[in-house]
N, C-alpha and C. Protein backbone atom coordinates (compact mmCIF):
# COMPACT_ATOMS: atom_id res chain seq x y z
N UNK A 1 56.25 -110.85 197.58
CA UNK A 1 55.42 -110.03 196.72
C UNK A 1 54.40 -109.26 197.53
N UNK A 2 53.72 -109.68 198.33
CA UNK A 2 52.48 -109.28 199.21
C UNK A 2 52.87 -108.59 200.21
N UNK A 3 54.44 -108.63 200.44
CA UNK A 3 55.10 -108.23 201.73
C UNK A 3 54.66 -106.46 201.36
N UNK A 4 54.38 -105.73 200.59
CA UNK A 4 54.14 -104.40 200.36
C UNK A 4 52.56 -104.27 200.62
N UNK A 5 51.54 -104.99 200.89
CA UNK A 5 50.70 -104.55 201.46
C UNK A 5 50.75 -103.90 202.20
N UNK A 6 51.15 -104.00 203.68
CA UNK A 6 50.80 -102.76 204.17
C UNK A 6 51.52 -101.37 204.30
N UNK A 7 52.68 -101.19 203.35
CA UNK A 7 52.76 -100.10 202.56
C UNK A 7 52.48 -99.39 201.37
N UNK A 8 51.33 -100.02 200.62
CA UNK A 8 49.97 -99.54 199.89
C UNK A 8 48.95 -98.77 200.78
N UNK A 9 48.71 -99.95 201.69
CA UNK A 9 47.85 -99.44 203.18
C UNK A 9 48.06 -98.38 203.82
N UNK A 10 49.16 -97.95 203.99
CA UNK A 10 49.83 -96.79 204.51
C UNK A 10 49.68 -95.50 203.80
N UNK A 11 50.30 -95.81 202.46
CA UNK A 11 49.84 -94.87 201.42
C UNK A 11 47.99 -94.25 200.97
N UNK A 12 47.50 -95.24 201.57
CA UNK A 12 46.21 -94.81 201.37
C UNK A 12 45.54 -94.35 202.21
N UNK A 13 46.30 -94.41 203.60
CA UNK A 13 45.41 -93.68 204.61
C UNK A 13 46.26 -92.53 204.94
N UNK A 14 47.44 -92.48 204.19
CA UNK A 14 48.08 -91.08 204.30
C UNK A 14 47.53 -90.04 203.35
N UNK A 15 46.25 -90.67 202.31
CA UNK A 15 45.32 -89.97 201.09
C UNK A 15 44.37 -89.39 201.97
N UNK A 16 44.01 -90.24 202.64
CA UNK A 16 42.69 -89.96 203.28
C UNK A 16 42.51 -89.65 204.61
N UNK A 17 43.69 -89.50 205.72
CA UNK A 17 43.80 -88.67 206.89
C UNK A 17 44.40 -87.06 206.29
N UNK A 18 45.42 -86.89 205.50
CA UNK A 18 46.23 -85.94 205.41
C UNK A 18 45.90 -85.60 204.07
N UNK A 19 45.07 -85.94 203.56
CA UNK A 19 44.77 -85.53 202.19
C UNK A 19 46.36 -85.18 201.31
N UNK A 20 47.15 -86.16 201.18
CA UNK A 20 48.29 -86.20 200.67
C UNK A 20 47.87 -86.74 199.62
N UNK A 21 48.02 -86.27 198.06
CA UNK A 21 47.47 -86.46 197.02
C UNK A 21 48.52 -87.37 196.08
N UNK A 22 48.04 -88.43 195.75
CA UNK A 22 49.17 -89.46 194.84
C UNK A 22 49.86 -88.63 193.60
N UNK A 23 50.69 -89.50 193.38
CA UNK A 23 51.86 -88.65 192.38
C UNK A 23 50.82 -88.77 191.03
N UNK A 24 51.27 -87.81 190.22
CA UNK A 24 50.50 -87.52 188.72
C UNK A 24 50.64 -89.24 187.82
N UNK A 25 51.76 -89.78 187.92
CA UNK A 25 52.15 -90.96 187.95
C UNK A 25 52.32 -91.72 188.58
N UNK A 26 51.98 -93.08 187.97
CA UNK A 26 52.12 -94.71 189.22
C UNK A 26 52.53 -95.29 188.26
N UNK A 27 53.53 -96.01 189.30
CA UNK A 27 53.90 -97.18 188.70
C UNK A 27 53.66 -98.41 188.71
N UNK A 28 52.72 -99.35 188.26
CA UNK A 28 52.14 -100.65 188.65
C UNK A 28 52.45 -101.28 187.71
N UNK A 29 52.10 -102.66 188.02
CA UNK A 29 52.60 -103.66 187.57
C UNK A 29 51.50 -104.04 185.96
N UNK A 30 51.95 -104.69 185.37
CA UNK A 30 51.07 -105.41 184.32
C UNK A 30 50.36 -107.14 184.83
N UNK A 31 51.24 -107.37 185.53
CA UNK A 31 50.36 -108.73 185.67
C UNK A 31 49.94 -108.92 187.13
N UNK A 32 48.66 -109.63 187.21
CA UNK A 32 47.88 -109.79 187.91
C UNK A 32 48.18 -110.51 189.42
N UNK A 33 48.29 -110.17 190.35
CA UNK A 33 48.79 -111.34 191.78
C UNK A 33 48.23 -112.34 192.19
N UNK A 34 48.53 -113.03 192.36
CA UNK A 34 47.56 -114.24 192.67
C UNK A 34 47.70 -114.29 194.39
N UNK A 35 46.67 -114.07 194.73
CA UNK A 35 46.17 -113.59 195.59
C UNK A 35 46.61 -115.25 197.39
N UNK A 36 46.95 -116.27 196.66
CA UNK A 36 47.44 -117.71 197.80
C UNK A 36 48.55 -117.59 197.63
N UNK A 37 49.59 -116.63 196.64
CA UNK A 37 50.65 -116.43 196.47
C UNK A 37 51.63 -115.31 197.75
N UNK A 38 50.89 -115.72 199.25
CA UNK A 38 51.29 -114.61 199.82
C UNK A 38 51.52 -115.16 200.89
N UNK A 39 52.41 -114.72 202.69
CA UNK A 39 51.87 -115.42 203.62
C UNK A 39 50.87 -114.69 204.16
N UNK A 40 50.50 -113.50 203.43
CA UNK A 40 49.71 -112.63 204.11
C UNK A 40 48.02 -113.01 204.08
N UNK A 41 47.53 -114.47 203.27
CA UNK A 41 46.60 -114.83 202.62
C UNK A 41 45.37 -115.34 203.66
N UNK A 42 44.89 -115.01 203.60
CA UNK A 42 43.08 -115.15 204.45
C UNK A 42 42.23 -115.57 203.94
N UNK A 43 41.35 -116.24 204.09
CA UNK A 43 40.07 -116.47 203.62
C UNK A 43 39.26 -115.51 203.28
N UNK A 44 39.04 -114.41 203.98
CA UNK A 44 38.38 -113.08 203.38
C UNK A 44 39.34 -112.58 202.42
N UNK A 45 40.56 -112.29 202.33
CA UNK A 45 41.57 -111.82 201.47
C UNK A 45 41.59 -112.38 200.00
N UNK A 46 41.17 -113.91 199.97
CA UNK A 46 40.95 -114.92 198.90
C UNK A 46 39.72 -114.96 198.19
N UNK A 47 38.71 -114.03 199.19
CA UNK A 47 37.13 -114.43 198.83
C UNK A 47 36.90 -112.88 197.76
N UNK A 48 37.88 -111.87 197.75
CA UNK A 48 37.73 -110.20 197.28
C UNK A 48 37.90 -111.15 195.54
N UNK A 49 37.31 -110.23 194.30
CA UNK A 49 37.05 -110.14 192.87
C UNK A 49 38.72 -109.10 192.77
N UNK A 50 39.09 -108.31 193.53
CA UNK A 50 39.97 -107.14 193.15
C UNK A 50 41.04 -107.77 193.17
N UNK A 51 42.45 -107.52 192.65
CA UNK A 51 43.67 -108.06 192.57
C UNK A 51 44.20 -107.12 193.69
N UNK A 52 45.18 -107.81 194.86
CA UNK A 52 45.27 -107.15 195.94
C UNK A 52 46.97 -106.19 195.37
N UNK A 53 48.02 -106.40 194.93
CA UNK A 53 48.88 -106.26 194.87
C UNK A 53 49.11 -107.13 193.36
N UNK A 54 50.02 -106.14 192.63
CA UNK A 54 50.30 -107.10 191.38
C UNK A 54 52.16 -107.06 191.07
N UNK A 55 52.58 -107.42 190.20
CA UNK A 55 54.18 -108.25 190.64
C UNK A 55 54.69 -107.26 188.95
N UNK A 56 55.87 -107.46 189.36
CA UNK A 56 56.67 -106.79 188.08
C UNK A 56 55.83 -107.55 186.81
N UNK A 57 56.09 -107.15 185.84
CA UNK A 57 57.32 -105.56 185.23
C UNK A 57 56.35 -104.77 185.55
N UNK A 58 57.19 -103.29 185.78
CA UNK A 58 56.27 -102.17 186.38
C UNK A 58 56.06 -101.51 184.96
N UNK A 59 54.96 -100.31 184.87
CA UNK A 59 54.29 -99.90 183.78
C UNK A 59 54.42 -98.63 185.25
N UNK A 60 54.64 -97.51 184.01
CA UNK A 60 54.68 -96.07 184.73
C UNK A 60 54.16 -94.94 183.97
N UNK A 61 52.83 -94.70 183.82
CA UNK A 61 51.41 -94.25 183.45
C UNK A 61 50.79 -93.38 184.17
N UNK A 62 50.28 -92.37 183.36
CA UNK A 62 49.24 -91.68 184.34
C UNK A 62 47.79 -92.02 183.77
N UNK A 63 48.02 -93.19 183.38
CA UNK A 63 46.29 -93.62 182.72
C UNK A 63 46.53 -94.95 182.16
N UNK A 64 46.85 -95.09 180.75
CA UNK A 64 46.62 -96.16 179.63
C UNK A 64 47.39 -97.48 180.49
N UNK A 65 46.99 -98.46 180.67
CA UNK A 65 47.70 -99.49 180.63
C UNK A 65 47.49 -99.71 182.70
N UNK A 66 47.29 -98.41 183.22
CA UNK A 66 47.21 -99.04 184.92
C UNK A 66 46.29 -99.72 185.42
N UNK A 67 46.04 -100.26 186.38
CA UNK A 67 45.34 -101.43 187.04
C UNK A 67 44.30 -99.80 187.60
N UNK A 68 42.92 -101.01 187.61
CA UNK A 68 41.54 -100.56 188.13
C UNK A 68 41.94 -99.71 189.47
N UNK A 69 42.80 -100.77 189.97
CA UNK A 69 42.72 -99.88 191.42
C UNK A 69 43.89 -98.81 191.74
N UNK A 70 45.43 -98.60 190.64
CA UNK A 70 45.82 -97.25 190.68
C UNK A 70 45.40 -96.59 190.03
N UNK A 71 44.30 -96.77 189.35
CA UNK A 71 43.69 -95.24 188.67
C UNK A 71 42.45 -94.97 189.26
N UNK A 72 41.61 -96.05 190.30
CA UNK A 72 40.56 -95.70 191.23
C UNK A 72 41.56 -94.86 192.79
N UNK A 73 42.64 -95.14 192.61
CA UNK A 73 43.48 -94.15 193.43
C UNK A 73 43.40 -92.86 193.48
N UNK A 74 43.86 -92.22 192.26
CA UNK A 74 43.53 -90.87 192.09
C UNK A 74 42.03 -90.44 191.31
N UNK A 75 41.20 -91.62 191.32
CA UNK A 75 40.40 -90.57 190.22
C UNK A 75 38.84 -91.27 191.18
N UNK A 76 37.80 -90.52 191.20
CA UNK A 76 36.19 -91.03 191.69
C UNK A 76 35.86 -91.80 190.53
N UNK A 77 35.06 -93.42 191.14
CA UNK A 77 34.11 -93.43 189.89
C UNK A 77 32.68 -92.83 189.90
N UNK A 78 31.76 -93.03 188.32
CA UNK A 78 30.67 -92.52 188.71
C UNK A 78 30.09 -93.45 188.12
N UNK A 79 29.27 -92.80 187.05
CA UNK A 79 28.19 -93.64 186.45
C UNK A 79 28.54 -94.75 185.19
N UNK A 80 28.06 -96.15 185.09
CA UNK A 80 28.41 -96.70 184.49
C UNK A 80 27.63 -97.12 182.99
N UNK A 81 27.80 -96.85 182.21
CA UNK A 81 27.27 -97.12 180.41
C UNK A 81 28.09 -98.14 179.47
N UNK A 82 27.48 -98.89 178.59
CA UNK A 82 27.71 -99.41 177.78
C UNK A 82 29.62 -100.13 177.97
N UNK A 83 29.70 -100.42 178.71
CA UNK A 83 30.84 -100.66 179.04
C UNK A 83 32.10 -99.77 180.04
N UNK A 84 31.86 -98.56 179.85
CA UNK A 84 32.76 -97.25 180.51
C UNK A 84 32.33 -96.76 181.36
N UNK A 85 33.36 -96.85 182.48
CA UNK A 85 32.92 -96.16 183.86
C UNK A 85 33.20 -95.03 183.59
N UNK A 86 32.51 -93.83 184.02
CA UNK A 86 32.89 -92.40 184.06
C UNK A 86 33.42 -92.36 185.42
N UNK A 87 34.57 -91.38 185.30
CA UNK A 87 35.46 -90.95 186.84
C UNK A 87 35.75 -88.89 186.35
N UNK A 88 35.34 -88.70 187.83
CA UNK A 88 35.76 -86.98 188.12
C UNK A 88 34.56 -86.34 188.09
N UNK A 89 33.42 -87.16 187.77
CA UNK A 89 32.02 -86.57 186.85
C UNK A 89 32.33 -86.45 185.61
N UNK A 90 32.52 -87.42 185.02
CA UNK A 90 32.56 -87.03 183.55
C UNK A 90 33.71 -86.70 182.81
N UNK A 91 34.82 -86.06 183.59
CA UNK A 91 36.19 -85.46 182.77
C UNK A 91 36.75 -87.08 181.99
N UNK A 92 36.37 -88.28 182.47
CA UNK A 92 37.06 -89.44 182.01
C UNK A 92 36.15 -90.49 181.97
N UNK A 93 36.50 -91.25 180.56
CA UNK A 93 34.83 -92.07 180.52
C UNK A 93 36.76 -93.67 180.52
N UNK A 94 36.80 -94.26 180.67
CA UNK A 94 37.28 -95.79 180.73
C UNK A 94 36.79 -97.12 180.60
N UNK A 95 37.62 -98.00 179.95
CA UNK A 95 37.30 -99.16 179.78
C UNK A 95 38.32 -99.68 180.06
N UNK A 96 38.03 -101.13 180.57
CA UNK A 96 39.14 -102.11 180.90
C UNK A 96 39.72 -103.19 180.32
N UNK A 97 40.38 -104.06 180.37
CA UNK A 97 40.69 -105.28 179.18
C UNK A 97 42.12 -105.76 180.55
N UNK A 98 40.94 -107.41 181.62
CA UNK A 98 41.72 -107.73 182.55
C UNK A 98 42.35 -106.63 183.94
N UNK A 99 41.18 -106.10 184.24
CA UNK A 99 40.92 -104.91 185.24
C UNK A 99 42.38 -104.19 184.92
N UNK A 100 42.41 -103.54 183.60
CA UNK A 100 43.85 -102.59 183.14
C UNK A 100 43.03 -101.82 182.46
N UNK A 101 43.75 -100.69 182.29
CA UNK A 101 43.20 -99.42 181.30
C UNK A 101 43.41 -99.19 180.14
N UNK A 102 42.24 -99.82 179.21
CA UNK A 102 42.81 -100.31 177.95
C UNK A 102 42.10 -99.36 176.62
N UNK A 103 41.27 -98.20 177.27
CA UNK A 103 40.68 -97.19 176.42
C UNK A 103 39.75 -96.24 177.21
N UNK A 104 40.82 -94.94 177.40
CA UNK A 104 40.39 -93.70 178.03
C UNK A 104 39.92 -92.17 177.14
N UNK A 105 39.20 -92.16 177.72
CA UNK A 105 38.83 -90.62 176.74
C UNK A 105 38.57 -89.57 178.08
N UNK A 106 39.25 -88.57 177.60
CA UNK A 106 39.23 -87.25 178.55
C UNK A 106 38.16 -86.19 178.08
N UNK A 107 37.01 -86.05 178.80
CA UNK A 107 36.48 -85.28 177.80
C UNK A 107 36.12 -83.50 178.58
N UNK A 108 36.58 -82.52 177.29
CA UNK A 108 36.39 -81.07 178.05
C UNK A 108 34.81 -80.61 177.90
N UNK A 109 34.57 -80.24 178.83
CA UNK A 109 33.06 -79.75 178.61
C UNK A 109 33.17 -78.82 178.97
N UNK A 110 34.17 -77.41 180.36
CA UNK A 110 33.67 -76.56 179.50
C UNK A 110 34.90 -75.52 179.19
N UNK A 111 36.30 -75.47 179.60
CA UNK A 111 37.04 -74.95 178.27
C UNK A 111 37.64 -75.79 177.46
N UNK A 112 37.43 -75.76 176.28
CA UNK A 112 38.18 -76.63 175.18
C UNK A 112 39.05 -76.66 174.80
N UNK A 113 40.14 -76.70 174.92
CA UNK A 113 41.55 -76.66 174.27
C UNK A 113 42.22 -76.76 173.31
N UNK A 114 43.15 -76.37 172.95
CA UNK A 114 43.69 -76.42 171.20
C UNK A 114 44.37 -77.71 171.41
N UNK A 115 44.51 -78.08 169.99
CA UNK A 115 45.39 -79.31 169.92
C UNK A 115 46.17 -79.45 170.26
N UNK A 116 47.51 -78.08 170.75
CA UNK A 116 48.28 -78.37 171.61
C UNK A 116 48.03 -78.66 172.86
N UNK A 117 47.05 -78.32 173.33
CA UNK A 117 47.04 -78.17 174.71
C UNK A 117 46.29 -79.33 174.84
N UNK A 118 45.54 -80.05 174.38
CA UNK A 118 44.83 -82.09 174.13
C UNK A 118 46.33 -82.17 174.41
N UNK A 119 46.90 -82.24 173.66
CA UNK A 119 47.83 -83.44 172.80
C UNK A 119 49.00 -83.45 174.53
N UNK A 120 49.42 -82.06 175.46
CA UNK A 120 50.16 -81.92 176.33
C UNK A 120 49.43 -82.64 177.43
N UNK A 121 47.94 -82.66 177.57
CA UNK A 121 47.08 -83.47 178.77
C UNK A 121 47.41 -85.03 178.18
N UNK A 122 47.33 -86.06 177.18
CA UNK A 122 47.60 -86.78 176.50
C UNK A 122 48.94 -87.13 177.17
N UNK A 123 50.37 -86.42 176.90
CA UNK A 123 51.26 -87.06 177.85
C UNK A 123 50.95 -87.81 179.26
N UNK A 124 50.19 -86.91 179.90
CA UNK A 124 50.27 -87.13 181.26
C UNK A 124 49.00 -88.47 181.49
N UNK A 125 48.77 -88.87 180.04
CA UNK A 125 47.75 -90.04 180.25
C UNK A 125 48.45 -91.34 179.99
N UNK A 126 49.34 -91.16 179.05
CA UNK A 126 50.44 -92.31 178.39
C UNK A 126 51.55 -92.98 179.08
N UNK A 127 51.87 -94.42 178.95
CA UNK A 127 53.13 -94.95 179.35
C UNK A 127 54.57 -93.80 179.10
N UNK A 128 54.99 -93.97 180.09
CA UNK A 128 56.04 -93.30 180.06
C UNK A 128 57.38 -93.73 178.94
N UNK A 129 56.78 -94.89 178.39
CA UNK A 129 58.42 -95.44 177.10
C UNK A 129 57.33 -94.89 175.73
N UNK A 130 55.97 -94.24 175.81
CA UNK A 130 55.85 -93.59 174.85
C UNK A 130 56.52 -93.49 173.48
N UNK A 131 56.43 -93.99 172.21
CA UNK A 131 57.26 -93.38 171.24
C UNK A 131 56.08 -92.39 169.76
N UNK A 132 56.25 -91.38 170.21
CA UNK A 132 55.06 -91.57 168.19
C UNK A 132 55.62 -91.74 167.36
N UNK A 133 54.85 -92.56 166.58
CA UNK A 133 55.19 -93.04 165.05
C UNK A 133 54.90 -92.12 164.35
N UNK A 134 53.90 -91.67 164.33
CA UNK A 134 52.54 -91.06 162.84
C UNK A 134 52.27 -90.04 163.70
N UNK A 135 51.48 -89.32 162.60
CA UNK A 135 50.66 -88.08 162.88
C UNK A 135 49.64 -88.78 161.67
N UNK A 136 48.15 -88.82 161.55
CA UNK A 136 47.30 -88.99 160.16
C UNK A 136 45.99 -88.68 160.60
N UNK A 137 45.30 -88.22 159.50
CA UNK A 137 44.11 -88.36 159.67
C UNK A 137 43.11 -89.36 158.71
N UNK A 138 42.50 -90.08 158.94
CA UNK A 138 41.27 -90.91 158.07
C UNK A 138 40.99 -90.03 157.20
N UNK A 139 41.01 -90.74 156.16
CA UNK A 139 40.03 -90.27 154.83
C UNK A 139 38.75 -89.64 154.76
N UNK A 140 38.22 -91.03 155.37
CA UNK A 140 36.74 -90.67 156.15
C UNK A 140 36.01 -89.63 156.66
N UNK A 141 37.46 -89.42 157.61
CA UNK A 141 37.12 -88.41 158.77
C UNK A 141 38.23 -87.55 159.18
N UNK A 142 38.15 -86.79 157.83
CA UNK A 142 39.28 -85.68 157.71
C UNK A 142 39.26 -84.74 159.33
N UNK A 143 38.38 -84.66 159.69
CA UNK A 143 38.54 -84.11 161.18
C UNK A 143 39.60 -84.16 162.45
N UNK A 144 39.46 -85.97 161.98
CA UNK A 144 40.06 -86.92 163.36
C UNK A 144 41.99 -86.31 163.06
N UNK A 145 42.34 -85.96 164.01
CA UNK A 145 44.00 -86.06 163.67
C UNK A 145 44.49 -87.09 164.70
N UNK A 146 45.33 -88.59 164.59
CA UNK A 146 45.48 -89.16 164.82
C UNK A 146 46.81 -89.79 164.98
N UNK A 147 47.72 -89.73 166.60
CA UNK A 147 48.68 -89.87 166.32
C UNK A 147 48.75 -91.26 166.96
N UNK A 148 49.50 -91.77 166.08
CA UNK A 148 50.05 -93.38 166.51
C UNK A 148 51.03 -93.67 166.99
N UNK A 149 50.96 -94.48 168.61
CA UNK A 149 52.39 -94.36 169.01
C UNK A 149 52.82 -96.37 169.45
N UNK A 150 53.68 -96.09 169.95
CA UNK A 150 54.35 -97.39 170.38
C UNK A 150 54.81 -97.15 172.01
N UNK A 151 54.31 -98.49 172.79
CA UNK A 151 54.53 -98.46 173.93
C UNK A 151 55.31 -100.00 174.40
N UNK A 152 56.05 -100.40 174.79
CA UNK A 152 56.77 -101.35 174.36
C UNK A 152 56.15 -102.46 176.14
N UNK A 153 55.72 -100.86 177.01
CA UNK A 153 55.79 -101.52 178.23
C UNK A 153 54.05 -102.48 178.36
N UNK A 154 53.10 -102.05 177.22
CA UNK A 154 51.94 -102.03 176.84
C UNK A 154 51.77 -104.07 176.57
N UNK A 155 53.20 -104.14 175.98
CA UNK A 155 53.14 -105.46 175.28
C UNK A 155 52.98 -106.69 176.27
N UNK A 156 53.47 -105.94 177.71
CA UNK A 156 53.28 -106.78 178.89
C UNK A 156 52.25 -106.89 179.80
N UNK A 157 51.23 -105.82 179.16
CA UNK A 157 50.16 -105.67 179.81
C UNK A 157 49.46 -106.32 179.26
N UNK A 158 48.58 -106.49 178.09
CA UNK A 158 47.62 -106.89 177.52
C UNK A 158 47.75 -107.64 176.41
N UNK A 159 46.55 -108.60 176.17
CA UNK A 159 47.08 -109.84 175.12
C UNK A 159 46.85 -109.37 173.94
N UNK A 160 47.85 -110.25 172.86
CA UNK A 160 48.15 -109.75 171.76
C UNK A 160 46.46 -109.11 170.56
N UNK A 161 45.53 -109.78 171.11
CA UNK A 161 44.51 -109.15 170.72
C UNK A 161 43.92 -108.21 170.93
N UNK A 162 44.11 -107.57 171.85
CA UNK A 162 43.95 -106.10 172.31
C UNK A 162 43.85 -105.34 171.45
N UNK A 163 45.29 -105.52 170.63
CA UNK A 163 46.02 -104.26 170.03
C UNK A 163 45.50 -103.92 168.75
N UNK A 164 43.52 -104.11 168.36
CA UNK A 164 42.94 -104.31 167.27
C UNK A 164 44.03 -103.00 166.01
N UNK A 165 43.78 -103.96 165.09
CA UNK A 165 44.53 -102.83 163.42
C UNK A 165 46.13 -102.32 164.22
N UNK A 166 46.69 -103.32 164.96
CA UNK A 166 47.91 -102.60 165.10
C UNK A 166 48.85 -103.72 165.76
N UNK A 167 50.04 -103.60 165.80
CA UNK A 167 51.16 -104.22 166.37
C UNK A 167 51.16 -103.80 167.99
N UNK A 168 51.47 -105.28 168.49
CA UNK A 168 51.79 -105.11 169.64
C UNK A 168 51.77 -104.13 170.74
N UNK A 169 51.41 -103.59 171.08
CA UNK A 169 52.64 -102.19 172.27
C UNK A 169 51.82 -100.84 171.04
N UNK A 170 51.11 -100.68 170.09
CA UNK A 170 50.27 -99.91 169.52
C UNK A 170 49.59 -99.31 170.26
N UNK A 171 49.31 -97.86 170.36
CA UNK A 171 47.57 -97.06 170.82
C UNK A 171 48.23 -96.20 170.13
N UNK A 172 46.68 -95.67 169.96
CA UNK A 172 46.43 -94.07 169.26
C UNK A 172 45.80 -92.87 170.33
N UNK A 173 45.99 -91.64 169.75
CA UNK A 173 45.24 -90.85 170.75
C UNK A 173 44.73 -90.32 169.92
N UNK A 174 43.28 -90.13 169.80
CA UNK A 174 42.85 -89.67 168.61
C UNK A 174 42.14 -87.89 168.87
N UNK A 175 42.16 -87.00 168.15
CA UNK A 175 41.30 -85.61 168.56
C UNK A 175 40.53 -85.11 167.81
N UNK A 176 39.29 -84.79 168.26
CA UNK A 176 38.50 -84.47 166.37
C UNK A 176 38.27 -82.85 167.27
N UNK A 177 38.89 -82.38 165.91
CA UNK A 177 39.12 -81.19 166.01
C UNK A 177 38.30 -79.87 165.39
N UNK A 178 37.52 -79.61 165.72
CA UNK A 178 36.28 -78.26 165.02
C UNK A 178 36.49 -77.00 165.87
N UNK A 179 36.59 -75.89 164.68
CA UNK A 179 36.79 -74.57 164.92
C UNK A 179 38.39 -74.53 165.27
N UNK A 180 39.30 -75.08 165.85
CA UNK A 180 40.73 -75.17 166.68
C UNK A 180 40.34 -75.72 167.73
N UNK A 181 39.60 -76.18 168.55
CA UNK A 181 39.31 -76.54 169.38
C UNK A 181 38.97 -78.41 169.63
N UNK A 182 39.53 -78.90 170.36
CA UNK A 182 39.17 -80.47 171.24
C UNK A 182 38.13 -80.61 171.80
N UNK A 183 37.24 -81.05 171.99
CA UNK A 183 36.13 -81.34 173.18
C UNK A 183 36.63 -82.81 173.51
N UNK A 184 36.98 -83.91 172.75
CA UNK A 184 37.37 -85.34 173.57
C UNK A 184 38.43 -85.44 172.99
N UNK A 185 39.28 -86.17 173.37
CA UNK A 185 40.16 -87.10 173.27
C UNK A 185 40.09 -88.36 173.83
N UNK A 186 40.39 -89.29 172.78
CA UNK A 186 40.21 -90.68 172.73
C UNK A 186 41.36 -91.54 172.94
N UNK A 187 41.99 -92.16 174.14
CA UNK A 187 43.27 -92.70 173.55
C UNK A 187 42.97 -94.19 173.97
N UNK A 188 43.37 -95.02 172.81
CA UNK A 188 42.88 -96.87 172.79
C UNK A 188 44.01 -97.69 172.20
N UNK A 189 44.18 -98.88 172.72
CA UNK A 189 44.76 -99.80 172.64
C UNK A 189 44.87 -100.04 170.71
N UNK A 190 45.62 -100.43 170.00
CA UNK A 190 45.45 -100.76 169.02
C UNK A 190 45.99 -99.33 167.54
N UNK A 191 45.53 -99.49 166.39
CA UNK A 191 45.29 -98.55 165.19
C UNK A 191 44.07 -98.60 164.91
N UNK A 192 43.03 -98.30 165.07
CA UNK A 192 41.42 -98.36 164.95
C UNK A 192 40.84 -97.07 164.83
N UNK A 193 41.41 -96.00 164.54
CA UNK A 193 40.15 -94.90 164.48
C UNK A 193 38.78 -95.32 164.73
């Protein structure tokens, strides 16, 4: 399992000598490595909080569902609030659930985009076994248009409580939409508007 360390290692200093920029997508794992599970294992290696390498089933995402450290791959963090790290300055506020990406919001500040053009950035945030269910909006909040999808690879990532107001392998991406225009998009684990 650990035997791919130092072709992670490789990959990351081929980021940062050659500025060779990671793929729009990664593929990482859902569960966590256990870190004495290696012969590569050290006492400093044992003493790190970060999961060094994590083990099948792979999850192939450009956001929802990846580990802390392939989405600290391609993205800066910044400032931290109420639970959500902001990364890019601001374009992405995140939260985690078991250092995984379990509720991202992209937010435009300063061109705003139509709902098509949310909803096409939105792919490139989602598991790749993606399915939508729904299109709806809340009663409430006739604004919100809210599509509900199914991710099957999701179900291996995170525990069944995650998935608040929804089945299994559930997230929404939600867009509140004024004038034609997006300013955030919200996409979270679960059916929860």
């Amino acid at each position: 399992m650990c035997r791919l360390l130092p072709l992670c290692f490789l990959a990351f200093i081929g980021v940062l000598l050659f500025g060779c920029e990671p793929p729009a997508t990664i593929v990482t794992s859902c569960a966590t490595a256990d870190p004495t599970d290696t012969p590569y294992s050290t006492p400093e290696l044992l003493a790190t909080d970060t999961p060094l390498l994590v083990a099948a089933p792979s999850l192939e995402s450009g956001g929802l569902g990846l580990s802390k450290v392939s989405w600290e791959i391609q993205h800066s963090p910044g400032e931290t609030w109420a639970g959500y790290i902001d990364y890019d300055n601001g374009k992405y506020s995140v939260m985690y659930i078991d250092e995984k990406v379990s509720h991202l919001e992209r937010n435009f500040s300063d061109q705003l985009p139509t709902l098509a053009e949310a909803r096409s950035e939105t792919e490139a945030l989602i598991p790749s076994d993606s399915q939508l269910l729904e299109t709806y909006s809340p009663e409430e909040m006739p604004e919100l248009i809210v599509d509900l999808y199914m991710s099957q690879s999701l179900t291996d990532c995170f525990p069944v409580d995650a998935f608040v107001g929804g089945e299994p392998g559930n997230f929404i991406a939600v867009y509140g939409v004024f004038d034609g225009k997006v300013p955030r998009t919200v996409i979270g684990l679960g059916n929860n508007p």
